[in-house]
Protein backbone atom coordinates (compact mmCIF):
# COMPACT_ATOMS: atom_id res chain seq x y z
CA UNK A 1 112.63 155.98 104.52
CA UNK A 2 116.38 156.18 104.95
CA UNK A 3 118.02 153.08 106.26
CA UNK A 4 121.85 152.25 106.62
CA UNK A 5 123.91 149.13 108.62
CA UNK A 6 124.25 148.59 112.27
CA UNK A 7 126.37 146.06 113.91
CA UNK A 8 123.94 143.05 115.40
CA UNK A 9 124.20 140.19 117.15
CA UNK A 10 124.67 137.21 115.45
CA UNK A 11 124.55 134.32 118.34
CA UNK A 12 122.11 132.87 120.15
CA UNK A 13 120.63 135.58 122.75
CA UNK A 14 120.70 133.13 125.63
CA UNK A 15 123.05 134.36 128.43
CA UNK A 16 124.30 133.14 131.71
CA UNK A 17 123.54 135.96 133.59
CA UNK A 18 125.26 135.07 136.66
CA UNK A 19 128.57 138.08 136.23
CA UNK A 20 125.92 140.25 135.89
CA UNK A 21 124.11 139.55 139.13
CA UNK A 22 127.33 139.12 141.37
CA UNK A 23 128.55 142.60 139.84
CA UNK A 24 124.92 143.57 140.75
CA UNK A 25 125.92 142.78 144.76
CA UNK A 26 128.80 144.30 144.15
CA UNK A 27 127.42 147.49 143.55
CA UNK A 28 124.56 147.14 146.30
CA UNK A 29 127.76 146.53 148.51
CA UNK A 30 129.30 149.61 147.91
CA UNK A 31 126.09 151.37 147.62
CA UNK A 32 125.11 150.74 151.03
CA UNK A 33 128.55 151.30 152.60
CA UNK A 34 128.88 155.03 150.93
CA UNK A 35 125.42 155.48 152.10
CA UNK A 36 125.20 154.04 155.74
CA UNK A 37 128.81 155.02 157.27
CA UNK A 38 129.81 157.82 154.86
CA UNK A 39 127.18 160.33 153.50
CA UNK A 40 124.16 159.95 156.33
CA UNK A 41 126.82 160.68 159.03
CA UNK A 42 127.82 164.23 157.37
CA UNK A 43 124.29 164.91 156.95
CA UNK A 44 123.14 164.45 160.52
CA UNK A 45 126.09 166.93 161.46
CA UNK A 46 126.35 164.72 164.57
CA UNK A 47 122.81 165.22 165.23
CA UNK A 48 120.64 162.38 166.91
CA UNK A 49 117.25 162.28 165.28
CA UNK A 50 115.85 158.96 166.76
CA UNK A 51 113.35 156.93 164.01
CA UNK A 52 113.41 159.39 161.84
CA UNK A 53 117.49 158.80 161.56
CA UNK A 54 116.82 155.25 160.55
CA UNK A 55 113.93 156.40 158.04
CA UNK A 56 116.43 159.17 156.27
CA UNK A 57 118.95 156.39 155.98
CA UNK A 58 116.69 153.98 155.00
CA UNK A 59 115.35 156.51 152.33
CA UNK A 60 118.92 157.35 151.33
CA UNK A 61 119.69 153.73 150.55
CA UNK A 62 116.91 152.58 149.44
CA UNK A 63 116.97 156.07 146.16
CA UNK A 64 120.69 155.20 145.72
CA UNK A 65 120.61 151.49 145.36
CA UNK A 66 117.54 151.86 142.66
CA UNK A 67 119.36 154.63 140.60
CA UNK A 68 122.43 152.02 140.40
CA UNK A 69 119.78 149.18 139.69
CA UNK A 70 118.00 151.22 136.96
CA UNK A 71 121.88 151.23 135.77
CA UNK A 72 122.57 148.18 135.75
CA UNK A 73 119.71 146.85 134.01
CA UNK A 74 119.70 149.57 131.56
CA UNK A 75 123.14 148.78 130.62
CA UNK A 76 122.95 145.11 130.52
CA UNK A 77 119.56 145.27 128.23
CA UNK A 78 121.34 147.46 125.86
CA UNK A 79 125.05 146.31 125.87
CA UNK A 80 123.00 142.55 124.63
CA UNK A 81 121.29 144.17 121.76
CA UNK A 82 123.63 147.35 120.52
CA UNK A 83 127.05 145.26 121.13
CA UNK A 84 129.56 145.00 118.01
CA UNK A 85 129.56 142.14 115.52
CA UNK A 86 131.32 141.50 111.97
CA UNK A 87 127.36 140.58 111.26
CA UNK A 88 125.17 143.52 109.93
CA UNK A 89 121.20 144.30 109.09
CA UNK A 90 119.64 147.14 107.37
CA UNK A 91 117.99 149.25 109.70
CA UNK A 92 115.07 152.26 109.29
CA UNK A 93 115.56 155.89 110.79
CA UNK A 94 113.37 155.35 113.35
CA UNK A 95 115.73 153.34 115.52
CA UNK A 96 118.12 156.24 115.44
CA UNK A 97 115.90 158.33 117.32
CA UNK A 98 115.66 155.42 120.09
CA UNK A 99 119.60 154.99 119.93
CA UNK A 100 120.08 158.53 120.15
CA UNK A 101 117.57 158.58 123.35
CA UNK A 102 119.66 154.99 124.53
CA UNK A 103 122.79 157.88 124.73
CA UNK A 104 120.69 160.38 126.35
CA UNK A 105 119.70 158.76 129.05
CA UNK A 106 123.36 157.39 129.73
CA UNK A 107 124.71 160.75 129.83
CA UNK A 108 121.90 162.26 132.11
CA UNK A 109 122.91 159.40 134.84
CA UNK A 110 126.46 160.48 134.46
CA UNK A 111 125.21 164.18 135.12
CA UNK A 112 122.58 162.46 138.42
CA UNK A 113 126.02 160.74 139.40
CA UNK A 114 128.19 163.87 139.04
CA UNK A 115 125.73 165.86 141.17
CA UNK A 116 126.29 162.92 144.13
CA UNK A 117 129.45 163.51 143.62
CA UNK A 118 129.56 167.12 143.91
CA UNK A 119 127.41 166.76 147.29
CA UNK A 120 129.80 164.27 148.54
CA UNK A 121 133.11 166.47 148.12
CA UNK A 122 131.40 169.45 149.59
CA UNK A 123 129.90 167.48 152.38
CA UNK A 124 132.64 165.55 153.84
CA UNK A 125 135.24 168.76 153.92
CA UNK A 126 139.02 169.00 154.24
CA UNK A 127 140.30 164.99 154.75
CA UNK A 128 143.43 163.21 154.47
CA UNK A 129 146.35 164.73 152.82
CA UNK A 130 143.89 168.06 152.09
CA UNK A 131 144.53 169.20 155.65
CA UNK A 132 148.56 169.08 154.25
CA UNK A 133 147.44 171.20 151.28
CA UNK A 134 145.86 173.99 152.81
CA UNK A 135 149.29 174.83 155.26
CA UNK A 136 151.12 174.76 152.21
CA UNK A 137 148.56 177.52 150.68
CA UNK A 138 148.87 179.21 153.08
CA UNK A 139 152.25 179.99 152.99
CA UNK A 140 152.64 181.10 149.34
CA UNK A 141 150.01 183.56 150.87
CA UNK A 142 151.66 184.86 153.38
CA UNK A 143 154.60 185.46 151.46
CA UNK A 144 156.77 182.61 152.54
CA UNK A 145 159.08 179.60 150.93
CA UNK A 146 155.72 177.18 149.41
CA UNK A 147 158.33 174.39 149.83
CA UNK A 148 159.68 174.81 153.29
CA UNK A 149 157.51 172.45 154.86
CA UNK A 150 156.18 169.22 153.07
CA UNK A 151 154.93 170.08 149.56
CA UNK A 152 156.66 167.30 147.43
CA UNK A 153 154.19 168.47 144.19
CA UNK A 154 155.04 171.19 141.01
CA UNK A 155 154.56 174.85 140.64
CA UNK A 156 150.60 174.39 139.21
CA UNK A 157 149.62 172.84 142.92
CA UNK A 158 151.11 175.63 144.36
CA UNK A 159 149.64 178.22 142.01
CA UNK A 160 146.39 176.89 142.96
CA UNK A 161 146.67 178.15 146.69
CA UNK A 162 145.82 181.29 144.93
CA UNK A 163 142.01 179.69 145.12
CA UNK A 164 142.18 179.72 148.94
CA UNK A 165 140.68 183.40 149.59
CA UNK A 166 137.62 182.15 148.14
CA UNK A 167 137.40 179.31 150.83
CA UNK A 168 139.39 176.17 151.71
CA UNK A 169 137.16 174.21 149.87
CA UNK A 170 137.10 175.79 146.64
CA UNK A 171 140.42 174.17 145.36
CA UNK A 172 138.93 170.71 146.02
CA UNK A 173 135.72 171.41 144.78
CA UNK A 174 137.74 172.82 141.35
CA UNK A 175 139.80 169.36 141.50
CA UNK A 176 136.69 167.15 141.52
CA UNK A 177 134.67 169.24 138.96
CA UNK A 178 137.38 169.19 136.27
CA UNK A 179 137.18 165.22 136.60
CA UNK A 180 133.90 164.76 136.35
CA UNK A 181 133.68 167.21 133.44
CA UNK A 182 135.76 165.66 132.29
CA UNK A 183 134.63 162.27 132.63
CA UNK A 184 131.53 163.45 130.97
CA UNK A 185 133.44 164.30 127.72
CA UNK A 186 134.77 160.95 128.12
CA UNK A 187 131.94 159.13 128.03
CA UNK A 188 130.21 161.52 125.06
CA UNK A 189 133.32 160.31 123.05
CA UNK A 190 132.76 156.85 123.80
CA UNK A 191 129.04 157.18 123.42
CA UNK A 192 129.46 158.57 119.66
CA UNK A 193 133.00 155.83 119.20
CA UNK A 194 131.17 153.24 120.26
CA UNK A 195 127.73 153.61 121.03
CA UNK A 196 125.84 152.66 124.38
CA UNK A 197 126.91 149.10 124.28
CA UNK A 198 130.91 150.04 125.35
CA UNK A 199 129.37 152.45 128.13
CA UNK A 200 128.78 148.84 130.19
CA UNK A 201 129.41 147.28 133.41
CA UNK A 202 133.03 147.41 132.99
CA UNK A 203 132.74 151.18 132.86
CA UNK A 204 130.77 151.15 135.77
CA UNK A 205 133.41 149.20 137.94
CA UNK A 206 136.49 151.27 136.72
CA UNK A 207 135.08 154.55 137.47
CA UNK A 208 131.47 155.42 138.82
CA UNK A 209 131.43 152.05 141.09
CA UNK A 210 134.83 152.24 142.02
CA UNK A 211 135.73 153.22 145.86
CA UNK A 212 139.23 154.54 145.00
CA UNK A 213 137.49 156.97 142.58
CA UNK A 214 134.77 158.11 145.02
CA UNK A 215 136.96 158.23 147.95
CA UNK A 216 140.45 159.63 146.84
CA UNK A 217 138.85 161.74 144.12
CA UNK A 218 135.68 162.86 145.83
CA UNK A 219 135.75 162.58 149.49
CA UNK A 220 139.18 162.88 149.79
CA UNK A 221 139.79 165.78 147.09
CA UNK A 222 144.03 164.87 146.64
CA UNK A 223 145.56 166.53 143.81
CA UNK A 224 146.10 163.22 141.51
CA UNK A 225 142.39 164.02 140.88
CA UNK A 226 143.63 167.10 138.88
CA UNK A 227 146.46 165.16 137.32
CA UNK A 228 143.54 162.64 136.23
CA UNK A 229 141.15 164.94 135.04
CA UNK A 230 144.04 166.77 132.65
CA UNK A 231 145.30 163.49 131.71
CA UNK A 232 140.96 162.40 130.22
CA UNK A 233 141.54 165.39 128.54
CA UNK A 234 144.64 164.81 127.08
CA UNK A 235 143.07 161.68 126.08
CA UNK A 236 139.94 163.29 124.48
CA UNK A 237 142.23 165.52 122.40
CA UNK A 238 144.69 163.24 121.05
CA UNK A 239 141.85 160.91 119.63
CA UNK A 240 140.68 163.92 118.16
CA UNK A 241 144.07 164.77 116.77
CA UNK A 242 144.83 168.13 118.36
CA UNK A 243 148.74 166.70 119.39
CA UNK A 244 150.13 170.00 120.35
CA UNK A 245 146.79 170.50 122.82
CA UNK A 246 147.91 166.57 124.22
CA UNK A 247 151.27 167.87 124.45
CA UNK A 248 150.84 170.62 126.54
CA UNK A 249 147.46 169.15 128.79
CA UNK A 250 150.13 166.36 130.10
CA UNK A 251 152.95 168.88 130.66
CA UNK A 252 150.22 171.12 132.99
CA UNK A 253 149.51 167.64 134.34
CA UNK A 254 153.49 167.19 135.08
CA UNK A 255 153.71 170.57 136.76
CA UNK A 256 151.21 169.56 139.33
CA UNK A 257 152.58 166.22 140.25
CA UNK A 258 156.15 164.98 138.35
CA UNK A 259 155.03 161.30 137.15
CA UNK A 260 152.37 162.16 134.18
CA UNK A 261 155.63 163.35 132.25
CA UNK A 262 156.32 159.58 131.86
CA UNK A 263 153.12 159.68 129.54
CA UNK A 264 154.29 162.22 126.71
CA UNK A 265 156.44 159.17 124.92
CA UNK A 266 153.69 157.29 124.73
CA UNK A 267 150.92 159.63 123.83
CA UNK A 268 153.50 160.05 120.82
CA UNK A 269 153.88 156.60 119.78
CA UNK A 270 150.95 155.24 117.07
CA UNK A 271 151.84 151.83 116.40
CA UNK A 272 155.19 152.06 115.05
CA UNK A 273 155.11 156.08 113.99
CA UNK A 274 156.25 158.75 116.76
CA UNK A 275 154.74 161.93 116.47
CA UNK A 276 157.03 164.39 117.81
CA UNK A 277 154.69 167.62 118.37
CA UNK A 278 153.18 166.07 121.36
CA UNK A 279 157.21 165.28 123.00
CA UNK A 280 158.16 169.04 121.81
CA UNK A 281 155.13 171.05 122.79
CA UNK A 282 155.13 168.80 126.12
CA UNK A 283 158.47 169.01 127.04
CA UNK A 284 158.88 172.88 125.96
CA UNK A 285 156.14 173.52 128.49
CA UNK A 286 157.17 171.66 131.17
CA UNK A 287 160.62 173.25 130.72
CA UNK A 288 159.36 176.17 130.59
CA UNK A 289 157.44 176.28 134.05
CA UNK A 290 159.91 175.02 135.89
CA UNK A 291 162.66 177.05 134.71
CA UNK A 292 159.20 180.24 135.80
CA UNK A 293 158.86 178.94 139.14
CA UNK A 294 162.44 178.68 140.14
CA UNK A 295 162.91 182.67 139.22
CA UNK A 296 159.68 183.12 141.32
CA UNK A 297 160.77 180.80 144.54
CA UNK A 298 164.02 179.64 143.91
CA UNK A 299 165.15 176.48 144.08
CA UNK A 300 161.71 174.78 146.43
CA UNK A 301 160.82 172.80 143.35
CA UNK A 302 164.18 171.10 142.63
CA UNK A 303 164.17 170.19 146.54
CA UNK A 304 160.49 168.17 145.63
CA UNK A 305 161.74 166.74 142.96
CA UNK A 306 164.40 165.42 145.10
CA UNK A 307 162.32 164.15 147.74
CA UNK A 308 160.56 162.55 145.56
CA UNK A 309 163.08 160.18 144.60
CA UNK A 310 164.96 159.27 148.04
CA UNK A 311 161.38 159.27 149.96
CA UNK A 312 160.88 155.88 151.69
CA UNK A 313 158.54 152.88 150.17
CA UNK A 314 154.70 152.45 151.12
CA UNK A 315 151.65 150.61 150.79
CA UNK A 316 151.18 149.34 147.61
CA UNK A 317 155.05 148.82 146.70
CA UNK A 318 156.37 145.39 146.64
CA UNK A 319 159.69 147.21 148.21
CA UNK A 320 157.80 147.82 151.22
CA UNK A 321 156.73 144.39 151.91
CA UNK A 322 159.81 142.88 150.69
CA UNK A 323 161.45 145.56 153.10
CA UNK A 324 158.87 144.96 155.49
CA UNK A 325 160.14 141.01 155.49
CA UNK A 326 163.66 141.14 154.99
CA UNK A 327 164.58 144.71 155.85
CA UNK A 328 166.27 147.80 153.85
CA UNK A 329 169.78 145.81 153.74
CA UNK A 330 172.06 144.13 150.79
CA UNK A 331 169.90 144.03 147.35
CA UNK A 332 166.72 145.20 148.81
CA UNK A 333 168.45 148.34 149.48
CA UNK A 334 170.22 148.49 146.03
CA UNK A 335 166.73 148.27 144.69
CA UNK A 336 165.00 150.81 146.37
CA UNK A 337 168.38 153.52 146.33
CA UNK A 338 168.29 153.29 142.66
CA UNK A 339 164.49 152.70 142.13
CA UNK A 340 164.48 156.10 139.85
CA UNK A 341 166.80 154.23 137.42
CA UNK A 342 164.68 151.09 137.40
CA UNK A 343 161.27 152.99 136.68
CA UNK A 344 163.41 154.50 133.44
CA UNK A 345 164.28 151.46 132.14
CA UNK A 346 161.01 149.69 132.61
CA UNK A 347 159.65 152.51 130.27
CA UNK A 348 162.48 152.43 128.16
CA UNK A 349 161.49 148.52 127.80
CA UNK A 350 157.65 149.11 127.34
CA UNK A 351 157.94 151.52 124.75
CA UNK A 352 159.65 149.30 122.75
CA UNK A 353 157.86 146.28 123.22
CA UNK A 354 154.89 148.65 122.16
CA UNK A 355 156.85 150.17 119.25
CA UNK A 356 157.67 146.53 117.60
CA UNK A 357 154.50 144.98 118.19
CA UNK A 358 152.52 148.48 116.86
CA UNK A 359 150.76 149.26 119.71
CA UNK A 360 147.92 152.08 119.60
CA UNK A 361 148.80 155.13 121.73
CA UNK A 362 146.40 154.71 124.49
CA UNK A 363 147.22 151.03 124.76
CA UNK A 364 150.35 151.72 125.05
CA UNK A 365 150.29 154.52 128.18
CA UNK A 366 148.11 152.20 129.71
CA UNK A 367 150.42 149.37 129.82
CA UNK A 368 153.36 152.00 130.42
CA UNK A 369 151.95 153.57 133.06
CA UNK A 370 150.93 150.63 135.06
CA UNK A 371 154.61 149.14 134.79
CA UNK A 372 155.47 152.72 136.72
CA UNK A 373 153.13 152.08 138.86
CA UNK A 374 153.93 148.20 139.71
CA UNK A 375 158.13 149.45 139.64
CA UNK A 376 157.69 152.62 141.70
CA UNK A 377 159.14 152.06 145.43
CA UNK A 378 155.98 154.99 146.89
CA UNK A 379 152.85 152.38 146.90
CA UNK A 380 150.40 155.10 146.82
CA UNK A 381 146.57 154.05 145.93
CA UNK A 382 146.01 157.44 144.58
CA UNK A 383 148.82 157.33 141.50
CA UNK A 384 146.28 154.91 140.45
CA UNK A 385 143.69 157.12 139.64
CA UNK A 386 144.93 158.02 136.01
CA UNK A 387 145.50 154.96 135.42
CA UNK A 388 141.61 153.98 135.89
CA UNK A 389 140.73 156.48 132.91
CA UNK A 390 143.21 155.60 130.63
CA UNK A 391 141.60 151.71 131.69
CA UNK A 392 138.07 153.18 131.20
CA UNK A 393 138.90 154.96 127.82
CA UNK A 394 140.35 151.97 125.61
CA UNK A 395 136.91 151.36 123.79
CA UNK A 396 137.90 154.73 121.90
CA UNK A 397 140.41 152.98 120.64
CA UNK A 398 137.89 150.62 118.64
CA UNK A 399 140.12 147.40 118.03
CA UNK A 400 140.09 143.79 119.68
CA UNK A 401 143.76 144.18 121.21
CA UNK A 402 142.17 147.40 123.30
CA UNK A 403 138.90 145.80 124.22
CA UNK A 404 140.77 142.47 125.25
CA UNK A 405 143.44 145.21 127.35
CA UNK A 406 140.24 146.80 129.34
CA UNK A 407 138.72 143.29 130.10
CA UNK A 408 141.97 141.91 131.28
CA UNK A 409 143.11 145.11 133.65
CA UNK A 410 139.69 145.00 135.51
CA UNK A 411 141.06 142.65 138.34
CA UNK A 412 143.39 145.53 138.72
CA UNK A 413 140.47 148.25 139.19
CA UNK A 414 138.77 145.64 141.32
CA UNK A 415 141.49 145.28 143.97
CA UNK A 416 141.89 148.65 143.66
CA UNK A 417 138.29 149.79 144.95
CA UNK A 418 138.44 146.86 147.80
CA UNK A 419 142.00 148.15 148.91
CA UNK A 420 140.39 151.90 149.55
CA UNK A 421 137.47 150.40 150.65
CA UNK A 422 139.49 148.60 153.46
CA UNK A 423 141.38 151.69 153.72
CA UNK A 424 138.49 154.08 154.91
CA UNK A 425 136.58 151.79 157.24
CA UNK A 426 139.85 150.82 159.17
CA UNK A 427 141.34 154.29 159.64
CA UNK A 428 144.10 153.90 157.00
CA UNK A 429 144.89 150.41 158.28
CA UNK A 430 145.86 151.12 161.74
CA UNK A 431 146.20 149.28 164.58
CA UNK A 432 145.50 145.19 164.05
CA UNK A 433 145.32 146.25 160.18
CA UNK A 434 148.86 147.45 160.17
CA UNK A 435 149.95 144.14 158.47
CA UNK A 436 147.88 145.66 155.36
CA UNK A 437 150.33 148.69 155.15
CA UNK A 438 153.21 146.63 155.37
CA UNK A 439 152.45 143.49 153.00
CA UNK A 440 150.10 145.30 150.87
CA UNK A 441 153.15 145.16 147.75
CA UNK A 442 152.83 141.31 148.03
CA UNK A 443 148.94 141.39 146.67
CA UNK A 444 149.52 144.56 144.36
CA UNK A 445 152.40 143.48 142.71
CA UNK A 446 151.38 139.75 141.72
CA UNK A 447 147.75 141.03 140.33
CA UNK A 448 149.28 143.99 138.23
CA UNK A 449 151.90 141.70 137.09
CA UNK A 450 149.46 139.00 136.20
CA UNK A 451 147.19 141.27 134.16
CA UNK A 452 150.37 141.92 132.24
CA UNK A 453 151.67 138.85 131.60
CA UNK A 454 148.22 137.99 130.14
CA UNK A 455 148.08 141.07 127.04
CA UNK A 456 151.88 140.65 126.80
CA UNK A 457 150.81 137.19 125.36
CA UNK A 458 147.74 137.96 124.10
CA UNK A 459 150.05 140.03 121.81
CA UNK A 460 152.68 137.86 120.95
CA UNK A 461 150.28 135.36 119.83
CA UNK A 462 148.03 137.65 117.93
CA UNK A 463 151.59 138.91 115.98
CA UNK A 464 152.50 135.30 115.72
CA UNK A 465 148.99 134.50 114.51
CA UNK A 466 149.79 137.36 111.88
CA UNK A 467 152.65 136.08 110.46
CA UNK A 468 151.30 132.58 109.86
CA UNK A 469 148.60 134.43 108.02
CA UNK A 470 150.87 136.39 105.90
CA UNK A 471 152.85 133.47 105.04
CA UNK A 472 149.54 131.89 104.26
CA UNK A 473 148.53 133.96 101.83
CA UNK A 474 151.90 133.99 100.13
């Protein structure tokens, strides 16, 4: 009977298994919010059954909350007794066939979730900016300027208007689709990286768990959720080594909305090699499609690149809360004016902080992107979205550095999922929640700088720990 190694526990089994049961609420929490005030209302249609309204939502919550509880357990069972170790046993074929059904049923809850999913989008229609989208469709269908209105987004989102005809849905229904396919491809890769054990309750907050997920990529259907769906894919094929395919995934990405171009440096970087074929075929692409769409509509996507980078701060930005404070005068201004400038030299500095310390490639965009994210004066929640599947696919990455990077990001994902969760039950912060809006930068910006801080010297000590090694062992 064949038998090889398998990586096994070698501590004690006991547990506190206290994180596991608060995450547990945490879930039932946002299980019986998306249930109660978000999915039951669209199903009623308005519609007053009496009791049996109660007994459908009761039902609703009740199916819901045990498929995330089957989840949870599953995942916590398994992650305890198929998690890595420098320890190994033999082990017999037959426990292949119960790993191999371990994966199966992971990836047929991601398909159960996916279908929610799928229901949700289609259920809760055209929302937030959407309603935005579908005027600018409409006029690169009737034949008029796509940017003479407020489309601040590339040639691709444009393109996609061509969808409309089929119904005003059908765009968002394509956006959401091509994430959760592609989320499924993410977590096969992990699955078959890493086995079940990195498909855990990390995962689960980051991206199936995670309000910002479910409501700006389902409900709400923005076009980030394309960005983020190319940019898993991207991810998928430069771990598999197809570069020129990475290349030119991010530079469709960049023609949608401008910031993914930011990635292409560090998609290139491997510890301390650059592989150019993912800059060239990126950058040739991108190039290329802009230099298309002006000869098609002139110069509409130069204006949104412009807008882009004088539009006012929000939200999330620390600018807009230190604006908010102190108003847009002296250095506050200075900072925000020439914000563009500050975003290129806080990638010019990450790159080479990841270049000298031999960062991996996803490690690396991760970190990059977030410092965009934390420098960038437009606080938006949903730029954010990316940046949870680069968070949720580090375990591809198989090293201690990346698994250390995912575990200290999650209070990012976290406040990410209570933000939008705040977000949709107060009407986008209005009225007495306007101070949200305003001072939102000042919670934002300490957390994501935090989470930082703490892998910026998790890595300086791990290269300093190196080094006394190496001398060491001379």
């Amino acid at each position: 009977m064949k038998s090889t190694k398998i990586a096994h526990h070698h501590k004690s089994d006991k547990k506190n298994y206290l994180p596991e049961i608060l995450i547990s609420i945490y879930l039932g929490f946002i299980v019986s919010w998306l249930v109660k005030d978000k999915i039951t209302p669209f199903l009623f249609h308005g519609k007053e059954f009496g009791a049996r309204s109660n007994t459908i939502q009761i039902l609703l919550t009740t199916l819901y909350t045990l498929f995330f509880a089957i989840n949870t357990f599953f995942i916590i069972h398994f992650s305890r007794r198929l998690g890595s170790s420098k320890k190994y046993i033999e082990i017999k074929k037959p426990v292949y066939k119960r790993i191999d059904m371990q994966k199966s049923i992971v990836m047929a809850l991601i398909i159960l979730w996916s279908i929610m999913m799928v229901w949700i989008c289609l259920e809760t229609g055209v929302q937030h900016d959407y309603h935005a989208y579908i005027k600018q469709w409409q006029l690169l269908l009737e034949g008029s300027p796509p940017w003479s209105t407020d489309n601040a987004y590339g040639p691709i989102h444009t393109v996609i208007g061509y969808l409309m005809p089929f119904g005003q849905l059908i765009p968002k229904l394509f956006f959401v689709s091509l994430l959760l396919i592609g989320n499924f491809f993410l977590v096969h890769e992990i699955l078959n990286e890493r086995g079940v054990s990195k498909i855990n309750l990390t995962y689960f907050i980051i991206i199936p768990a995670n309000i910002l997920i479910i409501g700006i990529g389902i409900i709400y259907g923005l076009n980030d959720t394309l960005v983020a769906a190319l940019v898993v894919f991207a991810i998928i094929f430069r771990h598999r080594g197809h570069k020129i395919a990475t290349g030119i995934l991010l530079a469709v990405a960049a023609l949608i909305k401008f910031y993914p171009l930011l990635l292409l440096p560090f998609f290139a970087l491997d510890k301390k090699r650059l592989d150019l074929s993912i800059i060239l075929s990126g950058t040739i692409l991108t190039i290329t499609g802009f230099l298309i769409s002006l000869a098609v509509w002139g110069k509409g996507p130069i204006e949104a690149i412009l807008f882009n980078s004088y539009r006012g701060t929000i939200l999330l930005s620390i600018l807009k809360s230190v604006s908010s404070l102190f108003g847009e005068t002296g250095f506050v201004d200075f900072l925000i004016h020439y914000n563009t400038y500050f975003i290129i030299i806080g990638v010019i500095i990450t790159f080479v902080f990841a270049w000298k310390n031999g960062i991996t490639w996803l490690e690396s965009a991760t970190l990059g992107y977030l410092v965009v994210l934390t420098i960038y004066k437009v606080g938006h929640q949903q730029f954010y979205v990316p940046f949870l599947f680069l968070l949720a696919s580090l375990p591809l990455i198989k090293n201690e550095s990346a698994d250390y990077m995912e575990l200290v990001l999650l209070p990012i994902a976290i406040m990410l999922s209570l933000y939008q969760l705040g977000y949709m039950i107060t009407d986008r912060y209005a009225n007495n929640w306007r101070w949200v809006r305003r001072y939102g930068g000042f919670i934002a910006f300490p957390v994501n700088l935090a989470c930082m801080a703490f892998y910026i010297t998790y890595k300086f000590r791990s290269r300093q720990h190196s080094k006394e090694l190496e001398k060491s062992g001379k």
